[in-house]
PDB file of N, CA and C in Angstrom:
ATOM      1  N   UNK A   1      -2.171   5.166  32.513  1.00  0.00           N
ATOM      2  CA  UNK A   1      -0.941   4.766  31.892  1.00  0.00           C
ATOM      3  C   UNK A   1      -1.173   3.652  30.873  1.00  0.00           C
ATOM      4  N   UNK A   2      -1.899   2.951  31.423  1.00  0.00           N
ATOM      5  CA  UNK A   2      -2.654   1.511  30.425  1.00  0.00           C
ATOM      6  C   UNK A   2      -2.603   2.291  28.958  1.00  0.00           C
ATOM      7  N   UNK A   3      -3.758   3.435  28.891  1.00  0.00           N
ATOM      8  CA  UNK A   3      -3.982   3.782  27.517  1.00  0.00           C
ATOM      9  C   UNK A   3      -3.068   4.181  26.703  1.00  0.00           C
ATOM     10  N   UNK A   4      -1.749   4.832  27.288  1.00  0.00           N
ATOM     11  CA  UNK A   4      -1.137   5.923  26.329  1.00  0.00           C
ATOM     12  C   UNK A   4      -0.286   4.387  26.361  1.00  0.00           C
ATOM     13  N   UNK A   5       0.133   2.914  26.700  1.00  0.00           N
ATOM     14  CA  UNK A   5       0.750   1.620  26.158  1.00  0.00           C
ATOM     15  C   UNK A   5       0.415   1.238  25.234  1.00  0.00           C
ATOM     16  N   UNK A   6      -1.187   1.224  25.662  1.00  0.00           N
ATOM     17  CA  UNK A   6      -1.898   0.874  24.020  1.00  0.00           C
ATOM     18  C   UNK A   6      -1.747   1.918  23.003  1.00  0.00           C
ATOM     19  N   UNK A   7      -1.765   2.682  23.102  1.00  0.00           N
ATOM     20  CA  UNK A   7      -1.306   3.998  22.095  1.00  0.00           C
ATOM     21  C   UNK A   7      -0.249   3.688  21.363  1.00  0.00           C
ATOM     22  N   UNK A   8       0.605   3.527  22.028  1.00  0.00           N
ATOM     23  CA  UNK A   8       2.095   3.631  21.357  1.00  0.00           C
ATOM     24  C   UNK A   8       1.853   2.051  20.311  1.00  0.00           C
ATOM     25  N   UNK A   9       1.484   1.142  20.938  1.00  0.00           N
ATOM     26  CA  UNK A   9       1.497  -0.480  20.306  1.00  0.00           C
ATOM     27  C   UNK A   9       0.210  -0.463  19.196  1.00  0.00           C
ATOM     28  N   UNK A  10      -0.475   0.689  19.106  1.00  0.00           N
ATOM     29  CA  UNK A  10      -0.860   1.023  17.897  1.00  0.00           C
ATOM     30  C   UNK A  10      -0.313   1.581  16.960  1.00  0.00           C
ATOM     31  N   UNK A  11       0.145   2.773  17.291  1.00  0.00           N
ATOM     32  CA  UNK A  11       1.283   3.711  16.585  1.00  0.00           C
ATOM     33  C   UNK A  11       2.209   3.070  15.958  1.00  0.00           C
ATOM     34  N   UNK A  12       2.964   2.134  16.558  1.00  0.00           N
ATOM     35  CA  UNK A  12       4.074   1.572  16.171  1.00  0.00           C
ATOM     36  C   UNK A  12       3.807   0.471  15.491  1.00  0.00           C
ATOM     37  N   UNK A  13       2.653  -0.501  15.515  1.00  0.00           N
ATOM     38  CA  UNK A  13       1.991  -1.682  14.490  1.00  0.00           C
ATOM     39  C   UNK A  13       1.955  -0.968  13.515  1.00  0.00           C
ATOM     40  N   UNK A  14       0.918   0.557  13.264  1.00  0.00           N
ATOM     41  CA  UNK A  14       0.779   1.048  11.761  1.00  0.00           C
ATOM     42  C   UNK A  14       1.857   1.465  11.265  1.00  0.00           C
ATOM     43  N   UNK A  15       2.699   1.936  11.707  1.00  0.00           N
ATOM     44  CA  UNK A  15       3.775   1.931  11.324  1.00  0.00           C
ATOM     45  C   UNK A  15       5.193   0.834  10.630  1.00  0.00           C
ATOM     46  N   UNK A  16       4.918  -0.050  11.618  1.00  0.00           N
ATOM     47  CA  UNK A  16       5.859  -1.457  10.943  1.00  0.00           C
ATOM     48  C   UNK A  16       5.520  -2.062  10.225  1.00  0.00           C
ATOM     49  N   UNK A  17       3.593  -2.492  10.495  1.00  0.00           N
ATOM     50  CA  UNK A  17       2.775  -3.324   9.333  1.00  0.00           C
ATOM     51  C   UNK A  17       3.524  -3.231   7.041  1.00  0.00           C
ATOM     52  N   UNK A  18       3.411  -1.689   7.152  1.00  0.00           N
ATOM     53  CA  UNK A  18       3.659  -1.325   5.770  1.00  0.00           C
ATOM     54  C   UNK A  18       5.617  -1.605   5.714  1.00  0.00           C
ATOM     55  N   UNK A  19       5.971  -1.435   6.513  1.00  0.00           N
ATOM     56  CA  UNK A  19       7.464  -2.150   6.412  1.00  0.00           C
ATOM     57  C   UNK A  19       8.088  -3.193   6.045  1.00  0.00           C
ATOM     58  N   UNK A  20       7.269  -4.322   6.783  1.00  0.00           N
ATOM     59  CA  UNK A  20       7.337  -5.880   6.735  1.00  0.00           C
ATOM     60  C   UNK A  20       6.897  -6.109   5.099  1.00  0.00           C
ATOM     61  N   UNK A  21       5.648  -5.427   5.441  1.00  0.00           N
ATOM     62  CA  UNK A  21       4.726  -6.146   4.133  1.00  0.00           C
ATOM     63  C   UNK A  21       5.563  -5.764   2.640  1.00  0.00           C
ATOM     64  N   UNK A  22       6.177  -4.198   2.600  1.00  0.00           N
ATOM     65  CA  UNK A  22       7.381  -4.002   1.737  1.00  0.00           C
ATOM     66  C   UNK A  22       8.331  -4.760   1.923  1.00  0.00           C
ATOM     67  N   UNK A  23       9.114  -5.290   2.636  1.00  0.00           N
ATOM     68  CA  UNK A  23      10.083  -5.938   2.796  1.00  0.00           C
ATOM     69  C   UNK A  23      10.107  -7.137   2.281  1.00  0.00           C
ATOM     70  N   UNK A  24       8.690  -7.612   2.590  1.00  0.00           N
ATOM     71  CA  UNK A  24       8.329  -9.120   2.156  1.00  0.00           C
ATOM     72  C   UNK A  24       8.323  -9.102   0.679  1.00  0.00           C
ATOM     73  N   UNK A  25       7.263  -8.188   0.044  1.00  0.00           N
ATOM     74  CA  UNK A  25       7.488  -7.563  -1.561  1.00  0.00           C
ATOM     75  C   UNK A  25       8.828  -7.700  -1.923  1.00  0.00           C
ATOM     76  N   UNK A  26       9.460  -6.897  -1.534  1.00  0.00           N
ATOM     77  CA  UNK A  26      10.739  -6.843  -2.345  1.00  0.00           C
ATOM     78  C   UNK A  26      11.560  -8.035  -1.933  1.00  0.00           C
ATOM     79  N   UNK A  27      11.421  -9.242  -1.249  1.00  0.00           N
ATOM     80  CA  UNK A  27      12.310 -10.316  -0.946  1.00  0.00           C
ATOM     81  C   UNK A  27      12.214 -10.951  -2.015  1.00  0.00           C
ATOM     82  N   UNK A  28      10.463 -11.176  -2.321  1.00  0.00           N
ATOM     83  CA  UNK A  28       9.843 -11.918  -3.059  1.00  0.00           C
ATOM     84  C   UNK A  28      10.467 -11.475  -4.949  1.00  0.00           C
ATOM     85  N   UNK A  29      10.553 -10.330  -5.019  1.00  0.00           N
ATOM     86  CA  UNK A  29      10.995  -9.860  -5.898  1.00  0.00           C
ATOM     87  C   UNK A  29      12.288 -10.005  -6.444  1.00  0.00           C
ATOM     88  N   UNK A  30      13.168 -10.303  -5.762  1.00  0.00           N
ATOM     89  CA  UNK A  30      14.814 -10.363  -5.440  1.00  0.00           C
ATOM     90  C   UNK A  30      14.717 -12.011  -6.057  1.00  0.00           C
ATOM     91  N   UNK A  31      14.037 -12.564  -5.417  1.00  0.00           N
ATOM     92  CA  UNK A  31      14.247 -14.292  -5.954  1.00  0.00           C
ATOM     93  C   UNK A  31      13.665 -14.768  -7.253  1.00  0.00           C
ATOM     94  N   UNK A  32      12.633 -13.834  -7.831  1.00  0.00           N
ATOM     95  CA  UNK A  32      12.207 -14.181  -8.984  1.00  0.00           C
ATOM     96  C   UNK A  32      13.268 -13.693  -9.781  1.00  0.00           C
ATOM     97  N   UNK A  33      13.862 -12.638  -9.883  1.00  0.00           N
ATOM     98  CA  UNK A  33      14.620 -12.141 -10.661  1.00  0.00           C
ATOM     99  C   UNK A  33      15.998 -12.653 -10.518  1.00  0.00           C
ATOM    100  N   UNK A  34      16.233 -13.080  -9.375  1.00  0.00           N
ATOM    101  CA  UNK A  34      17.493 -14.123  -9.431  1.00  0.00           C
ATOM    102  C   UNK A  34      17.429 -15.558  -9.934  1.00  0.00           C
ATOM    103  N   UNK A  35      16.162 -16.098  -9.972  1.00  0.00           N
ATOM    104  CA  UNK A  35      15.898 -17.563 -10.585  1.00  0.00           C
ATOM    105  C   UNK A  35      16.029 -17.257 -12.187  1.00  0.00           C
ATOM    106  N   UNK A  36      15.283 -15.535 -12.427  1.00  0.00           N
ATOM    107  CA  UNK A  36      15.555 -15.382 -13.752  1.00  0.00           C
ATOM    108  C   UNK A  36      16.732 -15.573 -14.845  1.00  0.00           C
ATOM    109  N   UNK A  37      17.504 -14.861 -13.819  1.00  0.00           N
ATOM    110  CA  UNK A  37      19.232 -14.588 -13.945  1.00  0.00           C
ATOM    111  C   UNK A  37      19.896 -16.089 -14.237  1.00  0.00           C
ATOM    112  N   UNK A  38      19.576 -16.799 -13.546  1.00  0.00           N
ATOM    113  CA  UNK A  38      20.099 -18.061 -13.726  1.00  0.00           C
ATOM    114  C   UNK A  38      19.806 -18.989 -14.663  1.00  0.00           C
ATOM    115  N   UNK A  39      18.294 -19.045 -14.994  1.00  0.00           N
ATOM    116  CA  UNK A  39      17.994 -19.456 -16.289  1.00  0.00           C
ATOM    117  C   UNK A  39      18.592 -19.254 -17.300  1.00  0.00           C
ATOM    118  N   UNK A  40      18.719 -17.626 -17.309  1.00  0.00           N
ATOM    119  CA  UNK A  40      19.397 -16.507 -18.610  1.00  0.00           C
ATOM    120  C   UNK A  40      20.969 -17.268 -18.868  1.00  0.00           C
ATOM    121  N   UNK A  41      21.434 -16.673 -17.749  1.00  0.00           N
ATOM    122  CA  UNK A  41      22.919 -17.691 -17.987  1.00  0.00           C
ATOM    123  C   UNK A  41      23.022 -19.136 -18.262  1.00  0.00           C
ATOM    124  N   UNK A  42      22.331 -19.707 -18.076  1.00  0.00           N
ATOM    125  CA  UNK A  42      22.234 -21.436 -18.220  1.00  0.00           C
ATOM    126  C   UNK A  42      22.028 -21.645 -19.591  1.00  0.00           C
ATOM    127  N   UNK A  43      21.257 -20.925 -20.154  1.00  0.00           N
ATOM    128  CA  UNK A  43      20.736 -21.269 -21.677  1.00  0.00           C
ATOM    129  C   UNK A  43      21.801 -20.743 -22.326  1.00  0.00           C
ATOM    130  N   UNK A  44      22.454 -19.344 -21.791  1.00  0.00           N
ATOM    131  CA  UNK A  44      23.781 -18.814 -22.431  1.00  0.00           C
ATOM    132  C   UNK A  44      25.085 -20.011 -22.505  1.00  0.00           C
ATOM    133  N   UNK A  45      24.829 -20.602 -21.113  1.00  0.00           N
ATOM    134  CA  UNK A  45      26.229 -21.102 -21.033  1.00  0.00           C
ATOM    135  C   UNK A  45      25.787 -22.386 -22.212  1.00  0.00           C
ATOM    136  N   UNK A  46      24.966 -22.900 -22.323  1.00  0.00           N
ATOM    137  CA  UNK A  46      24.674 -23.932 -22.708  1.00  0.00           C
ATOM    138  C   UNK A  46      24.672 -23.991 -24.805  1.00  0.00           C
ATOM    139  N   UNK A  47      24.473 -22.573 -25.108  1.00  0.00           N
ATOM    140  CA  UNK A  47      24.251 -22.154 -26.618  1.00  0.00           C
ATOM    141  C   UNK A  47      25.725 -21.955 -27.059  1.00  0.00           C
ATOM    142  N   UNK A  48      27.003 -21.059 -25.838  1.00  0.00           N
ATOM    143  CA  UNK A  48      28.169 -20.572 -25.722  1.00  0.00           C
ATOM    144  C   UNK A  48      29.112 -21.700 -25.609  1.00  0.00           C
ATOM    145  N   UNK A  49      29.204 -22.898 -25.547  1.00  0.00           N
ATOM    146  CA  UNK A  49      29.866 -23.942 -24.837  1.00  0.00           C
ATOM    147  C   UNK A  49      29.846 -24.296 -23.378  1.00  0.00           C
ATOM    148  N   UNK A  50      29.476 -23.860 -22.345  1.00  0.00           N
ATOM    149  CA  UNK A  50      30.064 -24.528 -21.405  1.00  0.00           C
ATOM    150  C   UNK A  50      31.047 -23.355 -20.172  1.00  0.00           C
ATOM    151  N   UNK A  51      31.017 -22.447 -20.472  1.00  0.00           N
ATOM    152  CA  UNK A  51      31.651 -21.131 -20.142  1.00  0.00           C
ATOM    153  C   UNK A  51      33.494 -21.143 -20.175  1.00  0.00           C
ATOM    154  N   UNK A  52      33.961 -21.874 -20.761  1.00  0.00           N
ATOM    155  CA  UNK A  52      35.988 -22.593 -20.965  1.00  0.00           C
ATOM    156  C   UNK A  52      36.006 -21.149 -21.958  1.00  0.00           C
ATOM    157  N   UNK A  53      35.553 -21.193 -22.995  1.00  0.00           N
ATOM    158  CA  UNK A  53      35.344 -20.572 -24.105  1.00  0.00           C
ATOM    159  C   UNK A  53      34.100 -19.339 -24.398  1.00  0.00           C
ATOM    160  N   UNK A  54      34.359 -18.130 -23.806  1.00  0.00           N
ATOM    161  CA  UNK A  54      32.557 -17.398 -23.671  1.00  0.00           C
ATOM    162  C   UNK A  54      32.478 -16.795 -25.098  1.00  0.00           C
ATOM    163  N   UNK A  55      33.330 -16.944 -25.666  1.00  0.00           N
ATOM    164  CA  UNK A  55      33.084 -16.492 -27.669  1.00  0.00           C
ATOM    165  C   UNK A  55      32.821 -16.782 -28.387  1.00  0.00           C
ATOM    166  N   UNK A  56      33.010 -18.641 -28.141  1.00  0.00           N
ATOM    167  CA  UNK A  56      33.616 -19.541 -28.739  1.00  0.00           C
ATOM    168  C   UNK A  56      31.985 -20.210 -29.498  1.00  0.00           C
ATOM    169  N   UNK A  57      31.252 -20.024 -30.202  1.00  0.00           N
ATOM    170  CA  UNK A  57      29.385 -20.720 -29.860  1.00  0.00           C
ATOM    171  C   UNK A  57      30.190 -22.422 -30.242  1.00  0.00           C
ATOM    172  N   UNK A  58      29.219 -23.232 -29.857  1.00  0.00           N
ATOM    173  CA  UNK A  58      28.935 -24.763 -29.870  1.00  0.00           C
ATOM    174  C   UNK A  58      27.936 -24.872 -30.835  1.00  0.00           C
ATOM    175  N   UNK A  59      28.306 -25.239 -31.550  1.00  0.00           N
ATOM    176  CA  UNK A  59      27.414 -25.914 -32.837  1.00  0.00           C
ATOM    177  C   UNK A  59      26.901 -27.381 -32.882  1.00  0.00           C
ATOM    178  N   UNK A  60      25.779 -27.467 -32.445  1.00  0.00           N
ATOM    179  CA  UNK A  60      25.024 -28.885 -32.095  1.00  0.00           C
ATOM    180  C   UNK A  60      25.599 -29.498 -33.697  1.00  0.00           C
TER     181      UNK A  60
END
């Protein structure tokens, strides 16, 4: 019975290993592209006025 425990807790490691490790990928992925996002808008809000006005540009 021992062996076919270890069996399964192999089976099921190779199996989850590539899950996590995707999961972790794409977390990692999600936050770069959201830090991106925020930059993007910041420099927008900042060229645009201030976001009161989103048409309106600010002329240094």
């Amino acid at each position: 019975m021992a062996d076919r425990y270890d069996a399964g807790a192999v089976a099921w490691a190779t199996g989850d290993i590539p899950v996590l490790i995707t999961t972790i990928i794409l977390a990692i992925q999600w936050v770069r592209s959201d830090r991106r996002e925020a930059r993007r808008v910041g420099r927008r809000s900042a060229v645009w006025g201030g976001g009161h006005s989103r048409w309106r540009r600010r002329w240094p």
